[in-house]
C-alpha atoms as a PDB file:
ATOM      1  CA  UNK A   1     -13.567  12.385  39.831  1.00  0.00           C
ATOM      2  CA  UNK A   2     -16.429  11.649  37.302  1.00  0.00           C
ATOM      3  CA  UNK A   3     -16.502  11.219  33.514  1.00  0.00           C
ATOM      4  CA  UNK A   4     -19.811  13.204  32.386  1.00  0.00           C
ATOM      5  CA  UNK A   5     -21.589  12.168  29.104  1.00  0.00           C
ATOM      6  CA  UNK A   6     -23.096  14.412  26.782  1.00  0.00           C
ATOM      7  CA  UNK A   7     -25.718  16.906  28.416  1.00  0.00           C
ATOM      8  CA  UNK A   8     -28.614  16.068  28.238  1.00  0.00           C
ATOM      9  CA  UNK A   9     -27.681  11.977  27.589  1.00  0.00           C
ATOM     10  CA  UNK A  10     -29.748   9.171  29.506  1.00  0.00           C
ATOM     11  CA  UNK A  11     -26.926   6.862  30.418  1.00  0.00           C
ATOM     12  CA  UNK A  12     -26.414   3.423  29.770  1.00  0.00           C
ATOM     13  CA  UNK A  13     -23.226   2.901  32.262  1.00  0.00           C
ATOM     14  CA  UNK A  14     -23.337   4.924  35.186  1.00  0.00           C
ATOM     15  CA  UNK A  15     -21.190   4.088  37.861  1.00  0.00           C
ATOM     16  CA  UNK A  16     -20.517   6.664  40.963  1.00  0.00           C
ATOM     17  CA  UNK A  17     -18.349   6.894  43.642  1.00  0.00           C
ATOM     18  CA  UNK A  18     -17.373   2.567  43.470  1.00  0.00           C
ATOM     19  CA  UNK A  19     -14.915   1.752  46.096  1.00  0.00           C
ATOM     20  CA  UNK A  20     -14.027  -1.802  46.621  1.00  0.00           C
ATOM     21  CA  UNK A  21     -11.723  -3.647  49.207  1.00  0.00           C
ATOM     22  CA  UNK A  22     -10.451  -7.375  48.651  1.00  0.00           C
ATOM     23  CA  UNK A  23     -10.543  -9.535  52.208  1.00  0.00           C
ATOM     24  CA  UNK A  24      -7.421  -8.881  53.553  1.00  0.00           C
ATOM     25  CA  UNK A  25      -5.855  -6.280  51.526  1.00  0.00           C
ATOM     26  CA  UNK A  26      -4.253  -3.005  52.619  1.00  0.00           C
ATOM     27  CA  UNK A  27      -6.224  -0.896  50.335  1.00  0.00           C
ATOM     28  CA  UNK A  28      -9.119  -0.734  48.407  1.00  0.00           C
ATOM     29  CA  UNK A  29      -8.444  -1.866  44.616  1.00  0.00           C
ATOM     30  CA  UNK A  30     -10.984   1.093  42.956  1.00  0.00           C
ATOM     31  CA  UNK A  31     -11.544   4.318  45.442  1.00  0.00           C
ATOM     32  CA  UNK A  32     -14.047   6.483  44.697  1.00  0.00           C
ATOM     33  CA  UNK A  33     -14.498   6.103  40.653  1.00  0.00           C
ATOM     34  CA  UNK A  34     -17.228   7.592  38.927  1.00  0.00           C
ATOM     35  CA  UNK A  35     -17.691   6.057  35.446  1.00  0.00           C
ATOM     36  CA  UNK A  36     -20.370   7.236  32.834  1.00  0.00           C
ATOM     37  CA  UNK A  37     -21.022   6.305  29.426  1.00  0.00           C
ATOM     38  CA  UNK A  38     -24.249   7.262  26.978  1.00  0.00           C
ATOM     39  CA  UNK A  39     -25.475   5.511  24.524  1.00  0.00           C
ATOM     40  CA  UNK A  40     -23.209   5.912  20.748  1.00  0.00           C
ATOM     41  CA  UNK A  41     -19.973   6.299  23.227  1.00  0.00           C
ATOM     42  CA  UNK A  42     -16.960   4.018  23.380  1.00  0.00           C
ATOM     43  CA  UNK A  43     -15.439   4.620  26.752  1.00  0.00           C
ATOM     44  CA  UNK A  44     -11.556   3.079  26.915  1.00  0.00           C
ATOM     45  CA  UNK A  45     -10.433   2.110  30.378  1.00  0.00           C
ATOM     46  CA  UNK A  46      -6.062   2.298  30.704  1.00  0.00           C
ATOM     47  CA  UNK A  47      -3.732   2.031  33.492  1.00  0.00           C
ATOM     48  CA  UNK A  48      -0.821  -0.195  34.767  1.00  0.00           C
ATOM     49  CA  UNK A  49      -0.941  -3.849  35.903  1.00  0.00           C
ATOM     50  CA  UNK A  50      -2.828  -4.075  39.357  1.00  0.00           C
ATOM     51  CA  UNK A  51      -4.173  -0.423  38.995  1.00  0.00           C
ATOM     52  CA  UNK A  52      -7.885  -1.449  39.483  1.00  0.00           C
ATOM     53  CA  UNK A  53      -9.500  -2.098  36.044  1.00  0.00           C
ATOM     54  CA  UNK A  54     -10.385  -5.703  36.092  1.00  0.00           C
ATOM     55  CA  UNK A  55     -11.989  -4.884  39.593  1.00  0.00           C
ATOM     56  CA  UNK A  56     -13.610  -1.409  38.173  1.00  0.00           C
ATOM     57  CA  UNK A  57     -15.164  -3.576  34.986  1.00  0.00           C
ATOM     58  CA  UNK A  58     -16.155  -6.570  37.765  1.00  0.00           C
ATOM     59  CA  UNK A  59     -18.323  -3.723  39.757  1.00  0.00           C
ATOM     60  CA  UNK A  60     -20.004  -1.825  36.972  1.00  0.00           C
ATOM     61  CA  UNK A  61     -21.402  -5.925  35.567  1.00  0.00           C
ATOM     62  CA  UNK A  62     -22.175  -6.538  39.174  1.00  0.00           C
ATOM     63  CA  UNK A  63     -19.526  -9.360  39.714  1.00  0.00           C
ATOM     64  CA  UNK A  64     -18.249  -7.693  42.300  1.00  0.00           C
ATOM     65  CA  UNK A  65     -20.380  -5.684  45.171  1.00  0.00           C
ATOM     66  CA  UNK A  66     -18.520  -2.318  46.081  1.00  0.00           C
ATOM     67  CA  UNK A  67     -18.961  -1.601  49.425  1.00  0.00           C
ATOM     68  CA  UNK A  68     -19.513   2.281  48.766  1.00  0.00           C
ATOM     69  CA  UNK A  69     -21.320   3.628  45.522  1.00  0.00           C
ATOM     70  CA  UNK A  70     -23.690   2.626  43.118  1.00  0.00           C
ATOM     71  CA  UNK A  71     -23.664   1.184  39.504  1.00  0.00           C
ATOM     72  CA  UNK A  72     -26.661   1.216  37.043  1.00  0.00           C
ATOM     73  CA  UNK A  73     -27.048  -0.215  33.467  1.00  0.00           C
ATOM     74  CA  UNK A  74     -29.492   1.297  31.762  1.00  0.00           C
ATOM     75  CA  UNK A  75     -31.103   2.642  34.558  1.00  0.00           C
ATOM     76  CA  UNK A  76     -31.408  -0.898  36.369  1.00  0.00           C
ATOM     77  CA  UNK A  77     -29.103  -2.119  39.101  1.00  0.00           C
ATOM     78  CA  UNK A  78     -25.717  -3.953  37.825  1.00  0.00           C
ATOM     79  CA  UNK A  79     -26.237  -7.218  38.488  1.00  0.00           C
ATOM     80  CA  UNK A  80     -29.603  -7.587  38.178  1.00  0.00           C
ATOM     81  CA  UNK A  81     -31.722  -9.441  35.464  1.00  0.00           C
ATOM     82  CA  UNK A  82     -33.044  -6.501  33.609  1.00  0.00           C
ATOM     83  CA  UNK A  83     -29.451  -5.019  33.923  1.00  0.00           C
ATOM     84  CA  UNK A  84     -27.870  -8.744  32.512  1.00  0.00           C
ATOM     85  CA  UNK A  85     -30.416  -8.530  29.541  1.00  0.00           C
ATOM     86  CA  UNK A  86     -28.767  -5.633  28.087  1.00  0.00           C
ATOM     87  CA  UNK A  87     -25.006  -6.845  28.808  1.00  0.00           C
ATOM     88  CA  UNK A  88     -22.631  -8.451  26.612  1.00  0.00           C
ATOM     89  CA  UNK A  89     -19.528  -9.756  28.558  1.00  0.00           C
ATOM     90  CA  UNK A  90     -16.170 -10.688  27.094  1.00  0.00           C
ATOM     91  CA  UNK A  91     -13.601 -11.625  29.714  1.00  0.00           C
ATOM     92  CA  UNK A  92     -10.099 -11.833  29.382  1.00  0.00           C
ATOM     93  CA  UNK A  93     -10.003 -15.075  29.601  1.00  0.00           C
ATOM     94  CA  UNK A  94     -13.309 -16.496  28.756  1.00  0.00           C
ATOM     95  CA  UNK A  95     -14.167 -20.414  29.470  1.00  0.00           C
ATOM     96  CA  UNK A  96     -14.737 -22.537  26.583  1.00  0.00           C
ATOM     97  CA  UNK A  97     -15.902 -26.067  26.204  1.00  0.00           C
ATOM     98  CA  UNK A  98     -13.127 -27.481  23.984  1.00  0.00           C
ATOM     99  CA  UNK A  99     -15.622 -29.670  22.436  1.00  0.00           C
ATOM    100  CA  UNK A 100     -18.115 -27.517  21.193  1.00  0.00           C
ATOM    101  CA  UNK A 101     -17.633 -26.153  18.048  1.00  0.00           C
ATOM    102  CA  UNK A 102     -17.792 -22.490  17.354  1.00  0.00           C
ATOM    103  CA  UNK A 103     -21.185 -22.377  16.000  1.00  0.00           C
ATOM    104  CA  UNK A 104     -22.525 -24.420  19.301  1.00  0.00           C
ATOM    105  CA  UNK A 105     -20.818 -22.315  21.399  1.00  0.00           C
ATOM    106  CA  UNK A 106     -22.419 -19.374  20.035  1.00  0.00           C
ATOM    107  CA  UNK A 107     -25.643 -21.275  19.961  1.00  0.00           C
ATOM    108  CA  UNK A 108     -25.893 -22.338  23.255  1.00  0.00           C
ATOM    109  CA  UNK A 109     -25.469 -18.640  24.448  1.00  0.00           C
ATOM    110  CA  UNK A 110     -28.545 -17.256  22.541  1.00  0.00           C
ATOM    111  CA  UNK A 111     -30.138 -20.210  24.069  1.00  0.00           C
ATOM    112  CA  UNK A 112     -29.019 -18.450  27.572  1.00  0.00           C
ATOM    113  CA  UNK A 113     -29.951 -15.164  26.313  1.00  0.00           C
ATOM    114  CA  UNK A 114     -33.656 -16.826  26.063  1.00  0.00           C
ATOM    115  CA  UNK A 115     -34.036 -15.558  22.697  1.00  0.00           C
ATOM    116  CA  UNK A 116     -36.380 -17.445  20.248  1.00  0.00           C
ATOM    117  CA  UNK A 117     -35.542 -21.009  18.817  1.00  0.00           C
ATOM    118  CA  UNK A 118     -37.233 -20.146  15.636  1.00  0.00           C
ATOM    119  CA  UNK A 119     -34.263 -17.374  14.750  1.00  0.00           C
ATOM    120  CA  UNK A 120     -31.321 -19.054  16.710  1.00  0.00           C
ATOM    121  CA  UNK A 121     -29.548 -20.185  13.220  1.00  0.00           C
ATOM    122  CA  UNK A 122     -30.428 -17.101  11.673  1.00  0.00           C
ATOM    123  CA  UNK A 123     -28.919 -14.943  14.300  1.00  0.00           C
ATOM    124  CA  UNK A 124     -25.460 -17.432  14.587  1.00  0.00           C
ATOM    125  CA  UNK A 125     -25.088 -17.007  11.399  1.00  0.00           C
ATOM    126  CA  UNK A 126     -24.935 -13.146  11.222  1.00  0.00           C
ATOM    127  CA  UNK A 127     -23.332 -12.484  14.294  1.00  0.00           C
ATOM    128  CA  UNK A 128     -20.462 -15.481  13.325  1.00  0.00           C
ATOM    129  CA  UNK A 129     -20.110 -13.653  10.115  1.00  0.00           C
ATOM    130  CA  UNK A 130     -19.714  -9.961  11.484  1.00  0.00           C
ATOM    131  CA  UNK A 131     -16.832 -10.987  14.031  1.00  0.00           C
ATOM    132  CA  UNK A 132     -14.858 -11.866  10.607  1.00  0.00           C
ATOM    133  CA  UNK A 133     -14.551 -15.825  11.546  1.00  0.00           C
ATOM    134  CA  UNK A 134     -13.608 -18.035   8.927  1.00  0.00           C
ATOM    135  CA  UNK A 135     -17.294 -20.196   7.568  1.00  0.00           C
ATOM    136  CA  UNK A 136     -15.124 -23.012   7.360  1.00  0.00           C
ATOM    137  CA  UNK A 137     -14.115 -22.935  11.461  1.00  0.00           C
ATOM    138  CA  UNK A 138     -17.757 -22.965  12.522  1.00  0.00           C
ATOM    139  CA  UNK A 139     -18.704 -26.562  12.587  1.00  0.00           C
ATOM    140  CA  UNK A 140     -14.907 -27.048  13.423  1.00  0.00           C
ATOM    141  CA  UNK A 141     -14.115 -28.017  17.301  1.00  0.00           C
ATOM    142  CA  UNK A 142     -13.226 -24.963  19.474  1.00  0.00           C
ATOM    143  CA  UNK A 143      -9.895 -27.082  20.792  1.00  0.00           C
ATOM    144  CA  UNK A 144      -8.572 -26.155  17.311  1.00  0.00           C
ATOM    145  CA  UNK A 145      -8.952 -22.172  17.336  1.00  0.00           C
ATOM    146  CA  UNK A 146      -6.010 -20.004  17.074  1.00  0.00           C
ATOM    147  CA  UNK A 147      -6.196 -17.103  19.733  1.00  0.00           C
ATOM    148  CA  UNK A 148      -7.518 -14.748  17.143  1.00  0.00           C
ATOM    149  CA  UNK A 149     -10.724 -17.300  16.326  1.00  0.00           C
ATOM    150  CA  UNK A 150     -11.311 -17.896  19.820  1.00  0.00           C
ATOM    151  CA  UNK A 151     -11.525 -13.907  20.359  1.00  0.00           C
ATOM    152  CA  UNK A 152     -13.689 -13.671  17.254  1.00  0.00           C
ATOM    153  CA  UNK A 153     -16.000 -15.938  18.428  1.00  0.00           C
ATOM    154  CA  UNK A 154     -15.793 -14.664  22.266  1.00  0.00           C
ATOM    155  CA  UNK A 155     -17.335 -11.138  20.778  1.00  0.00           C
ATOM    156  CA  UNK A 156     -19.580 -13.177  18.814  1.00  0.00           C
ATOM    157  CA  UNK A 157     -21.148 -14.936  21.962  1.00  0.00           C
ATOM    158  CA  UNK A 158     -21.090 -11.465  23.599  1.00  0.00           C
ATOM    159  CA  UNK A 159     -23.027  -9.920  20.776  1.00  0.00           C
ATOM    160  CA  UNK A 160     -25.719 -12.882  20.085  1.00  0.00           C
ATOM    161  CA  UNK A 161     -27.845 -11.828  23.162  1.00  0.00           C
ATOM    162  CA  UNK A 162     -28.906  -8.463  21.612  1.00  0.00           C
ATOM    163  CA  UNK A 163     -26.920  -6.538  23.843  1.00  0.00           C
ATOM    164  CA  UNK A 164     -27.543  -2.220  24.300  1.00  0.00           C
ATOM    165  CA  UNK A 165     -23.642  -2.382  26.019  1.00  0.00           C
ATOM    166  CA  UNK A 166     -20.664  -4.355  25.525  1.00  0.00           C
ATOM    167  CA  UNK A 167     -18.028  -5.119  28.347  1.00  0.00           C
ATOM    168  CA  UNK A 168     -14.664  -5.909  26.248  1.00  0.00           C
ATOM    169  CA  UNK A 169     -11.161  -7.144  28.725  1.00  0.00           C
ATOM    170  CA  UNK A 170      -8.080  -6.978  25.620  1.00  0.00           C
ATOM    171  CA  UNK A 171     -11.015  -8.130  23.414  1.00  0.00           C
ATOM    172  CA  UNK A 172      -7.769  -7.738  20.462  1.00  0.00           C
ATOM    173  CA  UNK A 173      -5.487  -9.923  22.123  1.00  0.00           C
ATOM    174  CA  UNK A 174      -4.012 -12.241  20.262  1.00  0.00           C
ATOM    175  CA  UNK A 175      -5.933 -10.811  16.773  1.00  0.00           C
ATOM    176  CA  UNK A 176      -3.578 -10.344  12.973  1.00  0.00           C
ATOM    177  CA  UNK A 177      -3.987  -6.929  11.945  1.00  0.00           C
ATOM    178  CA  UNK A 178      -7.159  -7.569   9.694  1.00  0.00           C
ATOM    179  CA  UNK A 179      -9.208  -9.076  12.521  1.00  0.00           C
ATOM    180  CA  UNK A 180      -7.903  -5.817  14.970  1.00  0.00           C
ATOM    181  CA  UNK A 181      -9.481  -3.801  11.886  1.00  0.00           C
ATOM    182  CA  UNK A 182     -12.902  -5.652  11.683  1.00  0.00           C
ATOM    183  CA  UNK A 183     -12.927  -5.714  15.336  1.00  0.00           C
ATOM    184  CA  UNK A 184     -12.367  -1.603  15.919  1.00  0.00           C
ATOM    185  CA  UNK A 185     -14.996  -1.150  12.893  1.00  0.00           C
ATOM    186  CA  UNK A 186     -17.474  -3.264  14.041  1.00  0.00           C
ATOM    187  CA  UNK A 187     -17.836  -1.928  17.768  1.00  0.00           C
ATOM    188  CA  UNK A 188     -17.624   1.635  16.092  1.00  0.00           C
ATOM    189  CA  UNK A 189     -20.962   0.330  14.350  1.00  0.00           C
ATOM    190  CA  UNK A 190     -22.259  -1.174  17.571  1.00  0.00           C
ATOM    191  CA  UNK A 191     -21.914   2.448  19.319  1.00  0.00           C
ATOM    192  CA  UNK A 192     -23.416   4.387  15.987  1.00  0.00           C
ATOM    193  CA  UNK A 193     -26.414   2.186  16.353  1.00  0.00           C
ATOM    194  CA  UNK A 194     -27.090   3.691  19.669  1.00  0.00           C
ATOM    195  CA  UNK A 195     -25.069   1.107  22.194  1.00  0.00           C
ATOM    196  CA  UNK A 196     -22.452   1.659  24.751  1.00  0.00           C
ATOM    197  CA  UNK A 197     -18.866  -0.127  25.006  1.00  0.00           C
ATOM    198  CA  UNK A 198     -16.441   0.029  28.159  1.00  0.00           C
ATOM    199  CA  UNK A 199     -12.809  -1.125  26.627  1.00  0.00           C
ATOM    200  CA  UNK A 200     -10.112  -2.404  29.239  1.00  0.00           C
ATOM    201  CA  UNK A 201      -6.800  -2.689  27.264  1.00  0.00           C
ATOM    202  CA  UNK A 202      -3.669  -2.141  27.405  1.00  0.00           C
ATOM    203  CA  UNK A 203      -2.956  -1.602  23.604  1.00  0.00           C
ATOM    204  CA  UNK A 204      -2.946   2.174  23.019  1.00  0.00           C
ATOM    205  CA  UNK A 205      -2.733   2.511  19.813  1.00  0.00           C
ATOM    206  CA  UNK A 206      -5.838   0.663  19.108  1.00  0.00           C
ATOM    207  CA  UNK A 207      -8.145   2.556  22.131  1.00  0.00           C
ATOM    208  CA  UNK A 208      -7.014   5.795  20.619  1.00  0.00           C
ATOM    209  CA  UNK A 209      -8.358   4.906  16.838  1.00  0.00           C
ATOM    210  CA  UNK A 210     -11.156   3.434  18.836  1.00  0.00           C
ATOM    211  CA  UNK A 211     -12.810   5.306  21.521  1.00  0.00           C
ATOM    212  CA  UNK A 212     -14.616   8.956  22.077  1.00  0.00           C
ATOM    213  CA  UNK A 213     -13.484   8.924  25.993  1.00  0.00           C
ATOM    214  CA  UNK A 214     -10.378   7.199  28.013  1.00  0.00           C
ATOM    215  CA  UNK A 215     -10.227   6.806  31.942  1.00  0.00           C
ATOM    216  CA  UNK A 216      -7.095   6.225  34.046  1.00  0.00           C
ATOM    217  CA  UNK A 217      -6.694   4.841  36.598  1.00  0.00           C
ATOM    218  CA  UNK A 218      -3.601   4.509  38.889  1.00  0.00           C
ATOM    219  CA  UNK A 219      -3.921   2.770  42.334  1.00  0.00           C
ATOM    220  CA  UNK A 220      -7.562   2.372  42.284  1.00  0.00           C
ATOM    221  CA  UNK A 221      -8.301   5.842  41.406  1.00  0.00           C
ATOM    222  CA  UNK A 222      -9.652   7.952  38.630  1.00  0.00           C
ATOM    223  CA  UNK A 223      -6.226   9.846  37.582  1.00  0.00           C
ATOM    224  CA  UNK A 224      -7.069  11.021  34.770  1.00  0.00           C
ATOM    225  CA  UNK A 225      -9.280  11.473  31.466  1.00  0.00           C
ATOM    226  CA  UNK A 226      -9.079  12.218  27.943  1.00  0.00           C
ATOM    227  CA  UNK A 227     -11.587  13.438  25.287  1.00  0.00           C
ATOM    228  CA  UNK A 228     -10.425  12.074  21.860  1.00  0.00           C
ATOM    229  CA  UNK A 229     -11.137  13.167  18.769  1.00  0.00           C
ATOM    230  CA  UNK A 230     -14.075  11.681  16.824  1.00  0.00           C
ATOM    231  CA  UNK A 231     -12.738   7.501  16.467  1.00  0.00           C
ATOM    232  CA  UNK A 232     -13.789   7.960  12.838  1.00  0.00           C
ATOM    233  CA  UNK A 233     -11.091  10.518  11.976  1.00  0.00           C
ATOM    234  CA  UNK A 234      -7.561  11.020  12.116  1.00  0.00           C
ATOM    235  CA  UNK A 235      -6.223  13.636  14.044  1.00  0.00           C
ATOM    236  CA  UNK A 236      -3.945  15.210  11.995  1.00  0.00           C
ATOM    237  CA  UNK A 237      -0.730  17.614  12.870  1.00  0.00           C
ATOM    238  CA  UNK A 238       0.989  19.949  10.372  1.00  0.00           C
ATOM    239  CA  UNK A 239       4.352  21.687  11.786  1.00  0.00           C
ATOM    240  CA  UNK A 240       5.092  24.994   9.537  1.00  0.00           C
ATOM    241  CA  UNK A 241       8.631  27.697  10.148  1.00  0.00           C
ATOM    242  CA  UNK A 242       7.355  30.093  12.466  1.00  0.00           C
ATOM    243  CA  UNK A 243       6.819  33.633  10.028  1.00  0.00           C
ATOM    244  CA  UNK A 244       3.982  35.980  11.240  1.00  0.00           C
ATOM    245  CA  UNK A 245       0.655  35.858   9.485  1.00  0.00           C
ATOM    246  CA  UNK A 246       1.361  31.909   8.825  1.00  0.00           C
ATOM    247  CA  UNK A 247      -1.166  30.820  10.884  1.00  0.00           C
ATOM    248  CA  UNK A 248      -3.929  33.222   9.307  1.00  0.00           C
ATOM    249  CA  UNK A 249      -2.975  31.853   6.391  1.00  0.00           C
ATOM    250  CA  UNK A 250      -2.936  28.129   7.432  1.00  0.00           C
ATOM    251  CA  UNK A 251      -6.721  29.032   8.607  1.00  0.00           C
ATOM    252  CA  UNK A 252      -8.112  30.156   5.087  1.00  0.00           C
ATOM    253  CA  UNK A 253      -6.744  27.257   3.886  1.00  0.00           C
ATOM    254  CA  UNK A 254      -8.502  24.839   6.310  1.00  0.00           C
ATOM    255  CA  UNK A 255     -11.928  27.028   5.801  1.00  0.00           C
ATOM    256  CA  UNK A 256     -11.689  26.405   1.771  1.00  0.00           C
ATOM    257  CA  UNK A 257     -11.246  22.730   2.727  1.00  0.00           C
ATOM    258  CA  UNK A 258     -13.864  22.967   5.217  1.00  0.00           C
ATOM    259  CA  UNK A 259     -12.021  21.283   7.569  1.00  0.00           C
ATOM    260  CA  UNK A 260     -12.847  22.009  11.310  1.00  0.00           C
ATOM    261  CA  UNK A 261      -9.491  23.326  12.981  1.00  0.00           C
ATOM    262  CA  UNK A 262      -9.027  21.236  16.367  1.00  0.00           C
ATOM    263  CA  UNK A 263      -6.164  23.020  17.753  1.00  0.00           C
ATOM    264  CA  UNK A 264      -3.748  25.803  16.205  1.00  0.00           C
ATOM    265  CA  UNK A 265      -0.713  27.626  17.520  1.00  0.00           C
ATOM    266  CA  UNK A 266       2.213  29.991  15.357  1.00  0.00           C
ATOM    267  CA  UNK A 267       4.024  27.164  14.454  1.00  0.00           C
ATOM    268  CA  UNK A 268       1.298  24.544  13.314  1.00  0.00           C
ATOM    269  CA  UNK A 269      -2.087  22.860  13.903  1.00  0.00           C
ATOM    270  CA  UNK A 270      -4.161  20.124  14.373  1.00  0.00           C
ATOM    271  CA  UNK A 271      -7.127  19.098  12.444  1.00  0.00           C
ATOM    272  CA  UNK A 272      -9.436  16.250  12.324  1.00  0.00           C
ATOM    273  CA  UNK A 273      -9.191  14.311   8.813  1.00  0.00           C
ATOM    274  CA  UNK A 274     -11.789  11.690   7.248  1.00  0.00           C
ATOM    275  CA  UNK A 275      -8.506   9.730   5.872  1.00  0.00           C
ATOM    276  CA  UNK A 276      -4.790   9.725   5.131  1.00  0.00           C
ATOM    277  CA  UNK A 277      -6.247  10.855   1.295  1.00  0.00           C
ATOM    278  CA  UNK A 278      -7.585  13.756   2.868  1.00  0.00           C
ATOM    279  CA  UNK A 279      -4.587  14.831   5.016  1.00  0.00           C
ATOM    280  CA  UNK A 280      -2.051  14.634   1.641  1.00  0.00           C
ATOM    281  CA  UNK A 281      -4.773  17.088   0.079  1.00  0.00           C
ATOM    282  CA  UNK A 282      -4.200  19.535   3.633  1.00  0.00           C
ATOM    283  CA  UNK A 283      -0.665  19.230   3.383  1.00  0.00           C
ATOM    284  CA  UNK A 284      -0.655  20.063  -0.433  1.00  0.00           C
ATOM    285  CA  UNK A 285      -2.667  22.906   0.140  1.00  0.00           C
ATOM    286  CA  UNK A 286      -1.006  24.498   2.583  1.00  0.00           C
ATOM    287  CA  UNK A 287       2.173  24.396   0.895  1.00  0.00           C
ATOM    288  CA  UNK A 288       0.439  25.736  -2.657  1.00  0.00           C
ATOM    289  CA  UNK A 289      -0.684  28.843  -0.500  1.00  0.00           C
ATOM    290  CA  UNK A 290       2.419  29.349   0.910  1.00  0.00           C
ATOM    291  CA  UNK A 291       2.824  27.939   4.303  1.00  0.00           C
ATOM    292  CA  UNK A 292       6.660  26.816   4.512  1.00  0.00           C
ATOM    293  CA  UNK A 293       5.448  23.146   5.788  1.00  0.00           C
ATOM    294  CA  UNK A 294       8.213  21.546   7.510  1.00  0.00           C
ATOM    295  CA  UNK A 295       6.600  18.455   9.092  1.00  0.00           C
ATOM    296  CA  UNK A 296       3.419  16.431   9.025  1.00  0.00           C
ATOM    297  CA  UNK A 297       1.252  13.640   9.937  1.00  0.00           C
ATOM    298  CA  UNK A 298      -0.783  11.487  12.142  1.00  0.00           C
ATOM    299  CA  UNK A 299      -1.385  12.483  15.382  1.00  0.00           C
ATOM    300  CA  UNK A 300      -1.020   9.231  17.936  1.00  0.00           C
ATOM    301  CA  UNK A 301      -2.716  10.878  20.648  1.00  0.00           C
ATOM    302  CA  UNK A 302      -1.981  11.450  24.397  1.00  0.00           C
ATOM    303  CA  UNK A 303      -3.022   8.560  26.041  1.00  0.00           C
ATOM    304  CA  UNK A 304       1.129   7.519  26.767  1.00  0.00           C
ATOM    305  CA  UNK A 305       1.551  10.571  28.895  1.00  0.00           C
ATOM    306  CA  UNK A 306      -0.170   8.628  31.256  1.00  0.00           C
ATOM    307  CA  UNK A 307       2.064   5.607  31.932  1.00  0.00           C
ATOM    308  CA  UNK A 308       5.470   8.327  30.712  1.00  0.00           C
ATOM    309  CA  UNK A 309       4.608  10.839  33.350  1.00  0.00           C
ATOM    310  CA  UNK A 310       3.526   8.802  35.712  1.00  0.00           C
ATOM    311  CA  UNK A 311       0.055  10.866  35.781  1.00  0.00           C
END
């Protein structure tokens, strides 16, 4: 089962048919996934504990060799050096040398990155100062970090090396709500600036504010996948008394708001909204026209069918 990009799209990830078996195990961990993601797309990656994410991420960077299937990165083999140039990689648990501070740290992987000398403090400063951390942590050891600093400055070492895609494992974890906020917006500008992300997480919530596509996968396969609504919107739903010619009506309303209609039955809708402003204005609109409203609000998405109905 494969995940197609946009028509026309030249890919940045594009894994097909990965299967990969561990020495000694029963089955393989992935079977037969086909994962592809163009460039401006956000691609989440769900499932339970043990399903076969880690091990789908590990073969799409190369970590891991599949023994059936392919995986390219922009057009290069994964785990080759042209592929590795365009890669930025944070882990789950990513090593750090207690000692450094977060400014070295950051440093001494634009150094690995073999990126010019000449604009190393210029570029540690901007990408130190994107991920939200604190000025005053920088020169401060990394021994000291809270687990929200030290997965700030994880996505700033994965974003020093100029990278076209971004591997992320729970890249949230452990983050306050303002640093989950200036995380989602900042790898929403990564992918409008033409870049790719692949997301493994297991927080929801955040994938479905975040991505454009989610993959499931249960028991090494692909189970499932879901188109979401555009990550810079809200997906709204309005719930109205079931009368006939209510839903006409709901649809000149919409059309004077020119708002695009995502999904609309006789007893409410869904629309995609630019903010919660924008859905009070819907919802005050409809009921001025005459729609007998009789619930609203955010849309949360579909992504916990998944794990509910055991897809």
């Amino acid at each position: 089962m494969a995940l197609m990009p946009a028509e026309g799209a030249q890919l940045l990830v594009d894994g097909v048919g990965l299967t990969k078996t561990y020495r000694g195990a029963r089955r393989p961990a992935i079977i037969d996934v086909s994962v592809r993601v163009a460039p401006g797309e956000i691609l989440g990656v769900i499932g339970p504990n043990g399903a076969g994410k880690t091990t789908l991420m590990a073969c799409l960077l190369g970590l891991l060799k599949p023994e059936v299937g392919r995986a390219h990165l922009g057009g290069h083999p994964a785990g080759s050096l042209k592929a590795n140039a365009l890669v930025g990689y944070l882990p789950e648990r990513l090593r750090f040398d207690p000692w450094m501070t977060g400014w070295d740290f950051v440093a001494y992987h634009h150094a690995l990155a073999g990126l010019p000398e000449g604009e190393r403090e210029s570029a540690v400063k901007t990408v130190l100062e994107d991920v939200g951390l604190d000025p005053q942590a920088w020169s401060r050891a990394i021994k000291g970090y809270s687990r929200g600093m030290l997965q700030r400055v994880g996505l700033a070492q994965a974003l020093v090396g100029r990278p076209r895609i971004l591997f992320l494992d729970e890249p949230t974890s452990g983050m306050d709500p303002d640093g989950v906020l200036h995380t989602r917006q900042r790898l929403q500008a990564f992918a409008a600036g033409g870049g790719a992300v692949v997301v493994n997480s297991h927080q929801l919530e955040q994938l479905s504010k975040l991505c454009h596509q989610v993959v499931f996968i249960k028991e090494g396969r692909l189970a499932g996948t879901e188109r979401l609504a555009n990550a810079t919107n809200l997906r709204w739903f309005v719930q109205w008394l079931k009368v006939e010619g209510i839903a006409d009506l709901a649809k000149t309303v919409l059309a004077s708001l020119e708002l695009q209609l995502a999904k609309l039955g006789e007893a409410g809708l869904e629309v995609d909204v630019a903010d919660e402003k924008a859905a009070v204005e819907l919802v005050t609109a409809l009921a001025k026209a005459g729609v007998p409203v009789l619930a609203a609000g955010p849309l949360k998405g579909d992504l916990e069918k998944y794990f509910r109905e055991g897809t």
